[in-house]
PDB file of N, CA and C in Angstrom:
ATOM      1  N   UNK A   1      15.847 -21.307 -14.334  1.00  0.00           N
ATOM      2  CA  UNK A   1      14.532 -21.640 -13.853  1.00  0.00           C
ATOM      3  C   UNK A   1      14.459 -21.349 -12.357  1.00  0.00           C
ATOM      4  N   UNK A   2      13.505 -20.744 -12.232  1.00  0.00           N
ATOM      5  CA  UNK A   2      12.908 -20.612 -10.359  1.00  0.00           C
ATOM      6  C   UNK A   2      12.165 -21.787  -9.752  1.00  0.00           C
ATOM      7  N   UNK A   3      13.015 -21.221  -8.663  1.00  0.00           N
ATOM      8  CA  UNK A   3      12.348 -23.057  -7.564  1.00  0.00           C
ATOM      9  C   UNK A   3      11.035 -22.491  -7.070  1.00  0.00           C
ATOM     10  N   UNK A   4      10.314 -22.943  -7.325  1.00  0.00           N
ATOM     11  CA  UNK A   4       8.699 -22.893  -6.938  1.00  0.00           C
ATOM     12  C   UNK A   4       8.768 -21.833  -5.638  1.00  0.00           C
ATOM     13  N   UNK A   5       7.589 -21.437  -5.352  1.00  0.00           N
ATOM     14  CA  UNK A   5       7.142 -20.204  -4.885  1.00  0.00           C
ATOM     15  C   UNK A   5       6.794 -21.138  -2.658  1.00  0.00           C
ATOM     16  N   UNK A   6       7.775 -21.223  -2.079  1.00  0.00           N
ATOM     17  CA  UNK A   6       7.531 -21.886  -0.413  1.00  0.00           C
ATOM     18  C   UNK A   6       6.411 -20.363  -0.010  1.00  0.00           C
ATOM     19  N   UNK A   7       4.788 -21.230   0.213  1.00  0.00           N
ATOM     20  CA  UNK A   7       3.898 -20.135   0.736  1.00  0.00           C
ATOM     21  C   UNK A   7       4.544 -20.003   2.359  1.00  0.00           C
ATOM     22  N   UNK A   8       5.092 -21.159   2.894  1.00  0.00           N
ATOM     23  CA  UNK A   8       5.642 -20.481   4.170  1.00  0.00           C
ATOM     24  C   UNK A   8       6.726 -19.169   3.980  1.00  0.00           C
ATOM     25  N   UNK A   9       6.839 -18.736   3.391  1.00  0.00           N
ATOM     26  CA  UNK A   9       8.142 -17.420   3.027  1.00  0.00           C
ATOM     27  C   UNK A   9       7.534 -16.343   2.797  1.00  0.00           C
ATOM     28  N   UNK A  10       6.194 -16.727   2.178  1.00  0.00           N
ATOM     29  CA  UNK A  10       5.330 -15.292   1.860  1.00  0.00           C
ATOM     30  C   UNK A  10       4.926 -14.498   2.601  1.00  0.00           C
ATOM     31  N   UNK A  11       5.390 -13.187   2.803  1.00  0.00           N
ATOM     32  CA  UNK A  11       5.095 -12.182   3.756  1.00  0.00           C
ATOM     33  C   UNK A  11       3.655 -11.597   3.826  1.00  0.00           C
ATOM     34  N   UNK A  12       2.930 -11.622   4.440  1.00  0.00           N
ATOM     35  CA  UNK A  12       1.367 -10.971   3.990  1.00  0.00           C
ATOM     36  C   UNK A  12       1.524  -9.289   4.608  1.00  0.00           C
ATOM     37  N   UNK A  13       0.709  -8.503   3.334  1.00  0.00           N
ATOM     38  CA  UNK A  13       0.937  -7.177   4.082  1.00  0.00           C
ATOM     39  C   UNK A  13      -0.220  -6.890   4.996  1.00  0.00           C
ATOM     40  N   UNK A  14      -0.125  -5.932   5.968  1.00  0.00           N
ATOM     41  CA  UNK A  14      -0.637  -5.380   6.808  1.00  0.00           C
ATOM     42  C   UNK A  14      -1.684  -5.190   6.492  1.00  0.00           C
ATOM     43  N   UNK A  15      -2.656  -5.034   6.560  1.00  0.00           N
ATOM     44  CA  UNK A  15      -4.235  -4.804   6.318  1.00  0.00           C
ATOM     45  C   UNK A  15      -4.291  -3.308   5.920  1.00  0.00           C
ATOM     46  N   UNK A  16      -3.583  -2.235   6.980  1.00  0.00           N
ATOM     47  CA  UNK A  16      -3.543  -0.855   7.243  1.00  0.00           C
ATOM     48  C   UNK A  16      -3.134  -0.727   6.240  1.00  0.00           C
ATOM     49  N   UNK A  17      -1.790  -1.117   5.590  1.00  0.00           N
ATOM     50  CA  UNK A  17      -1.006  -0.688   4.777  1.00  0.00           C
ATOM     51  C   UNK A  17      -1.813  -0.832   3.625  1.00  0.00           C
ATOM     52  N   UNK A  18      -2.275  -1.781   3.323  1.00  0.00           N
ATOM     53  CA  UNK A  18      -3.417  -2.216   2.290  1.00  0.00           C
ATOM     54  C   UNK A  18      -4.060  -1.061   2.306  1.00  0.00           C
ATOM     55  N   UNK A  19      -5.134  -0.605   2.976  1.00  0.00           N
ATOM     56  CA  UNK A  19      -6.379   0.143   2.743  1.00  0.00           C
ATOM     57  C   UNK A  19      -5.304   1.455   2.746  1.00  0.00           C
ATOM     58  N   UNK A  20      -4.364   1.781   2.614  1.00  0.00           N
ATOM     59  CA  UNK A  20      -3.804   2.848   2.352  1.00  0.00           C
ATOM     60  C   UNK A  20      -3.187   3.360   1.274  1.00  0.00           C
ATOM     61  N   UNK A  21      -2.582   2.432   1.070  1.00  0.00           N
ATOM     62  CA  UNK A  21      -2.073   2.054  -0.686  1.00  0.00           C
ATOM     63  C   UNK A  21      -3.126   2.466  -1.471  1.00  0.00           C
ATOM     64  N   UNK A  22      -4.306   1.859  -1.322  1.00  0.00           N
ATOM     65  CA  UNK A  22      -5.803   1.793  -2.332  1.00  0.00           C
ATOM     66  C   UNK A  22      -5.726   2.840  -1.906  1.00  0.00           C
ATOM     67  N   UNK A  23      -6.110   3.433  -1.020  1.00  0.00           N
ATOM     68  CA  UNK A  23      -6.316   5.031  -0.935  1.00  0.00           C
ATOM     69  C   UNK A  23      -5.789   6.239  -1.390  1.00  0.00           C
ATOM     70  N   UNK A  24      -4.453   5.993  -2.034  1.00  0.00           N
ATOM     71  CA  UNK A  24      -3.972   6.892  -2.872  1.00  0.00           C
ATOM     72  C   UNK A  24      -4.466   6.979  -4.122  1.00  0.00           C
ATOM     73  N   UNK A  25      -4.016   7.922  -4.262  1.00  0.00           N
ATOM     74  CA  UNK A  25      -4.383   8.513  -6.029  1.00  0.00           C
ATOM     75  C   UNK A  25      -3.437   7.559  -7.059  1.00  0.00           C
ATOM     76  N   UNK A  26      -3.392   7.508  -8.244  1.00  0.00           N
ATOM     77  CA  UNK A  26      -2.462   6.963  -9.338  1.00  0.00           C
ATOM     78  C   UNK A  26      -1.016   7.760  -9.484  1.00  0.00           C
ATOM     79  N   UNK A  27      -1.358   9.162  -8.945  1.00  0.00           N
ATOM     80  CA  UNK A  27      -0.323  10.477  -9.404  1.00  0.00           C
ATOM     81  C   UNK A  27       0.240  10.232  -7.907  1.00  0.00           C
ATOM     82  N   UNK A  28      -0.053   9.884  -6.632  1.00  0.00           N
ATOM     83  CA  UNK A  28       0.287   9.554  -5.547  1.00  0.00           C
ATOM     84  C   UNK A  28       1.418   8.236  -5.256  1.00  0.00           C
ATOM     85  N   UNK A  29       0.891   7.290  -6.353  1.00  0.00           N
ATOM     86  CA  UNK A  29       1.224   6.096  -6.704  1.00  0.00           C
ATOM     87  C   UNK A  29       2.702   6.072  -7.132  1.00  0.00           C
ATOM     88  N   UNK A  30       2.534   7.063  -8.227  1.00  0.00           N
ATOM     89  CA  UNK A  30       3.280   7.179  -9.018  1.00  0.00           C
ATOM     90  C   UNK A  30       4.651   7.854  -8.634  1.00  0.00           C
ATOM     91  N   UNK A  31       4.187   8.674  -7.765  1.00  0.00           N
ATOM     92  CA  UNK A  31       5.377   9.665  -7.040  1.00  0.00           C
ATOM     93  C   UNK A  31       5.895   8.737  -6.159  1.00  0.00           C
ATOM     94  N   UNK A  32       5.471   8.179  -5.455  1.00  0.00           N
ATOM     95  CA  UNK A  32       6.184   6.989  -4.513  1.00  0.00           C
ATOM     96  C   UNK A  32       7.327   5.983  -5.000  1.00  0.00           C
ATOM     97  N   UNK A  33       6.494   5.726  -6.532  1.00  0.00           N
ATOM     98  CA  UNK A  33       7.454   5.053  -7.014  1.00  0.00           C
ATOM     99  C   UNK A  33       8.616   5.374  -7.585  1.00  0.00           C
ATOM    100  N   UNK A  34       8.615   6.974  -7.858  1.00  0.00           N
ATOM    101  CA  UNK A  34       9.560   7.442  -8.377  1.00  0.00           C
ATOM    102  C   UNK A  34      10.711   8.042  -7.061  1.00  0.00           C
ATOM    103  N   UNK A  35      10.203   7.925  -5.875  1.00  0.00           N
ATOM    104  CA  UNK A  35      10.947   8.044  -5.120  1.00  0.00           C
ATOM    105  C   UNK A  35      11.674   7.086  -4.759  1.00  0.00           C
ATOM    106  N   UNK A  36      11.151   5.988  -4.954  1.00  0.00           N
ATOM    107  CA  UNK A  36      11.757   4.620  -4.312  1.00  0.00           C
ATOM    108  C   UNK A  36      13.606   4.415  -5.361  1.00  0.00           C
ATOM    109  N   UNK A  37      12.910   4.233  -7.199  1.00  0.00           N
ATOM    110  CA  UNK A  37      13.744   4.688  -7.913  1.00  0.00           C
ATOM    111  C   UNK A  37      15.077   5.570  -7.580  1.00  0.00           C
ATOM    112  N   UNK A  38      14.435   6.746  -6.875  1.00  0.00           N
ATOM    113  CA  UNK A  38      15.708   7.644  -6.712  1.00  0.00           C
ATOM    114  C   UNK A  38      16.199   7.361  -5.505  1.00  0.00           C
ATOM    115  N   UNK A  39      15.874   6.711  -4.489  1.00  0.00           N
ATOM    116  CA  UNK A  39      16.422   6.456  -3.387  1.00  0.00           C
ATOM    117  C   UNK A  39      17.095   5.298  -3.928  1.00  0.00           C
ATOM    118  N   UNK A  40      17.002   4.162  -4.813  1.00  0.00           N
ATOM    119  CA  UNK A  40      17.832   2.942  -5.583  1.00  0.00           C
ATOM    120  C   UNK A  40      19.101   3.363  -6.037  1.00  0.00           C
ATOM    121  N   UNK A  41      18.942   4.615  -6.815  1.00  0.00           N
ATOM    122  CA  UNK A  41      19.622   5.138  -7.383  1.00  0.00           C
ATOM    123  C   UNK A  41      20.804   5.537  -6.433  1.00  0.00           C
ATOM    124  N   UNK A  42      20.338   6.673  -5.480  1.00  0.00           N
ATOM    125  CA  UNK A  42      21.608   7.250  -4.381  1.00  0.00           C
ATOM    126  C   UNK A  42      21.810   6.112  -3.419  1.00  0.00           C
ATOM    127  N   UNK A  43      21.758   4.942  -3.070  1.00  0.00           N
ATOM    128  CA  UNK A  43      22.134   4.151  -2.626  1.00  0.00           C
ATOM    129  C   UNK A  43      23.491   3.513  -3.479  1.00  0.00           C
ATOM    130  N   UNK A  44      22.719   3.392  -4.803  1.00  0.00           N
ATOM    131  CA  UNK A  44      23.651   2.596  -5.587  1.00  0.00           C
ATOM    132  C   UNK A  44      24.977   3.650  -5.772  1.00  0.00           C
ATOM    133  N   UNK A  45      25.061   4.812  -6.224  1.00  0.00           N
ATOM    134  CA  UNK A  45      25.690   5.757  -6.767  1.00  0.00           C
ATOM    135  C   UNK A  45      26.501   6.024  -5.223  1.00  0.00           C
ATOM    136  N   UNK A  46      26.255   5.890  -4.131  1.00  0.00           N
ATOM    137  CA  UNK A  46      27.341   5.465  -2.618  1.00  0.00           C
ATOM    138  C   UNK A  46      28.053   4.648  -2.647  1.00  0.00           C
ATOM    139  N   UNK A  47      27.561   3.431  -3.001  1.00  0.00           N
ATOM    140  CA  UNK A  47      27.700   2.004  -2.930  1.00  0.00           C
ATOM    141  C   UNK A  47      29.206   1.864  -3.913  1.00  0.00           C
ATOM    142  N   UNK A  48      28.973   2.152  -5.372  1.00  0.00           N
ATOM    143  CA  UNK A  48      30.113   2.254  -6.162  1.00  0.00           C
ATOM    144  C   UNK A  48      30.820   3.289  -5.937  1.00  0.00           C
ATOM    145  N   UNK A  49      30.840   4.728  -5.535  1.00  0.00           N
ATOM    146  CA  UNK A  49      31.743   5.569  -5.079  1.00  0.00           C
ATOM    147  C   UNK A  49      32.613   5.158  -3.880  1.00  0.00           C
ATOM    148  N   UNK A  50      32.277   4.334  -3.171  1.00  0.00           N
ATOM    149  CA  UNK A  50      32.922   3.675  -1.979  1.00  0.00           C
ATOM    150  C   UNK A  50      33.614   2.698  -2.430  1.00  0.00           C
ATOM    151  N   UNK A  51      33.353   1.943  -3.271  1.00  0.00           N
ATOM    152  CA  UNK A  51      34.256   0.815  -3.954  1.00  0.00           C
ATOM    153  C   UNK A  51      34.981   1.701  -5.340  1.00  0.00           C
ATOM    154  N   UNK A  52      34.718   2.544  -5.415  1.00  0.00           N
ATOM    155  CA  UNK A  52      35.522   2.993  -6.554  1.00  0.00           C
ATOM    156  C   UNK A  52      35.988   4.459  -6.513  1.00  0.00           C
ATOM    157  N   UNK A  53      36.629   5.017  -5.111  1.00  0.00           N
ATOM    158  CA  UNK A  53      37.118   5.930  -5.144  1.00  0.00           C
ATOM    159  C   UNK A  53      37.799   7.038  -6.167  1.00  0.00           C
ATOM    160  N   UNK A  54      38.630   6.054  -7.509  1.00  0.00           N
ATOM    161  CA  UNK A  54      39.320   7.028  -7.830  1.00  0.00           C
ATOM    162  C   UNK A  54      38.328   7.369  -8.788  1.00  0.00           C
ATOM    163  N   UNK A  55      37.423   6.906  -9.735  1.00  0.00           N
ATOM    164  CA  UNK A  55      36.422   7.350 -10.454  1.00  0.00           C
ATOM    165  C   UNK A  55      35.781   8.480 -10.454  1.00  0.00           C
ATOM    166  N   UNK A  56      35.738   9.247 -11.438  1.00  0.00           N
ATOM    167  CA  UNK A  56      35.153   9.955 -11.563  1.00  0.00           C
ATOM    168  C   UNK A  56      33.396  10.451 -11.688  1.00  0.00           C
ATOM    169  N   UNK A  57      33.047  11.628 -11.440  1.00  0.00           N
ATOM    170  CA  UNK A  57      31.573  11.622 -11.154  1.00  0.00           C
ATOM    171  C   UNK A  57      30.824  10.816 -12.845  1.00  0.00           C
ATOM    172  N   UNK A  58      31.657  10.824 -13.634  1.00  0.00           N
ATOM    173  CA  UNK A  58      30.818  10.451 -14.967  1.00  0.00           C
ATOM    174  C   UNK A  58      30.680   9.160 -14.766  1.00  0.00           C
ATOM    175  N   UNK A  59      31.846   8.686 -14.495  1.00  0.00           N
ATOM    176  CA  UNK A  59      32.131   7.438 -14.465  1.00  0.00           C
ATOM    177  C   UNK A  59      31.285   6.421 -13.865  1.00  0.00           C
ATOM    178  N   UNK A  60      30.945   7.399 -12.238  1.00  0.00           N
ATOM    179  CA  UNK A  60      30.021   6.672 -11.293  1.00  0.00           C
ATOM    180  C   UNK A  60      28.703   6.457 -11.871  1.00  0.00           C
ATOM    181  N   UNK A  61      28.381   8.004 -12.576  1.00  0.00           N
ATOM    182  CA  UNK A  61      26.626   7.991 -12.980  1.00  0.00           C
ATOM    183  C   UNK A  61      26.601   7.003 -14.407  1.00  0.00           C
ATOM    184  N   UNK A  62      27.738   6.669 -15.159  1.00  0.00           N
ATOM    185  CA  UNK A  62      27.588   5.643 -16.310  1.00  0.00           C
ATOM    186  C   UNK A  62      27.345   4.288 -15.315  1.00  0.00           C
ATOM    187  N   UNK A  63      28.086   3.773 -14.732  1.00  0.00           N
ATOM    188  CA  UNK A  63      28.024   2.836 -13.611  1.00  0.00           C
ATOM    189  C   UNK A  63      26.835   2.361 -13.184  1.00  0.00           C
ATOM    190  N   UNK A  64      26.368   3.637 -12.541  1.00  0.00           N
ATOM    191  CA  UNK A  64      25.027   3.707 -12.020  1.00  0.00           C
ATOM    192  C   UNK A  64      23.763   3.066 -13.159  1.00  0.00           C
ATOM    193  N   UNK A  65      23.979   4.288 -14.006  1.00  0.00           N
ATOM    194  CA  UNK A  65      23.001   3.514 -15.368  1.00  0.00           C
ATOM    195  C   UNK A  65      22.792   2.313 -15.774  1.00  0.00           C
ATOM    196  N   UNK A  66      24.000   1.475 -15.969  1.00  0.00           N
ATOM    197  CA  UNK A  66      24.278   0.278 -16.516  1.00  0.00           C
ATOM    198  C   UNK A  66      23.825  -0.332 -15.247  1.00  0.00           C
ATOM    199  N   UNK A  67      24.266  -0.336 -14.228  1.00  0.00           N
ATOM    200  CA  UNK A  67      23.147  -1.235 -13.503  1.00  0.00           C
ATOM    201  C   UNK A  67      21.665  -1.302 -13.253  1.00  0.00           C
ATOM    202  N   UNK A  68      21.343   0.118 -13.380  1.00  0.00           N
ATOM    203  CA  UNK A  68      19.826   0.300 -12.755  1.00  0.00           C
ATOM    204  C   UNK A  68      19.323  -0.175 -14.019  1.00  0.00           C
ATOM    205  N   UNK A  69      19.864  -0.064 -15.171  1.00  0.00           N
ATOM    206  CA  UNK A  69      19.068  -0.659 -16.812  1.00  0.00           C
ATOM    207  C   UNK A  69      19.109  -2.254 -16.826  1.00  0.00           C
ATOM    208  N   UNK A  70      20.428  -2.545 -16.364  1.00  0.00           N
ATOM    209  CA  UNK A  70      20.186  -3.858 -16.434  1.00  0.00           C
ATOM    210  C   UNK A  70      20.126  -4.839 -15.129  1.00  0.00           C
ATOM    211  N   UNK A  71      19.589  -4.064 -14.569  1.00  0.00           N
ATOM    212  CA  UNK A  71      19.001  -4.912 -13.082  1.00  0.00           C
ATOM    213  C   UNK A  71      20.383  -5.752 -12.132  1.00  0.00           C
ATOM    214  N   UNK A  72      21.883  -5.014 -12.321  1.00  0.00           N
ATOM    215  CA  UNK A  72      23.129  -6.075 -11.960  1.00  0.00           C
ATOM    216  C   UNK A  72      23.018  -5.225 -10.557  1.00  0.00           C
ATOM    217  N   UNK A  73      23.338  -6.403  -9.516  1.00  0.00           N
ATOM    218  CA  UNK A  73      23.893  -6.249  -8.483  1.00  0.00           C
ATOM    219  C   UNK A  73      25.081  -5.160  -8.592  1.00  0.00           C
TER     220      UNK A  73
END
């Protein structure tokens, strides 16, 4: 269970950033998000190659998978 939502913690976004966001397209939207994804991805796929040197490239991108599918640290 989650401990209730402290509105003092809540970050409010930028106004700018707001009317900019809306201002994209869906296909604009969409590409952003798929960048964010792949930037998750080569972060993560560093992250375990650095802790897991002797591994191999399969090894890392199975690695990789199993976390990005199941949301593990």
């Amino acid at each position: 269970m989650h401990p209730p939502l402290d509105p003092r913690r809540i970050e409010l976004l930028d106004p700018e950033v707001v009317a900019m966001l809306k201002a994209k397209s869906p296909a604009e939207k969409l590409g952003m998000a798929f960048e964010m994804q792949n930037l998750a991805r080569r972060v993560l796929f560093s992250r375990i190659r650095s802790q897991h040197p002797e591994w191999t490239q399969p090894e890392i991108d199975d690695a990789v998978a199993q976390r990005m599918n199941r949301g593990e640290r």
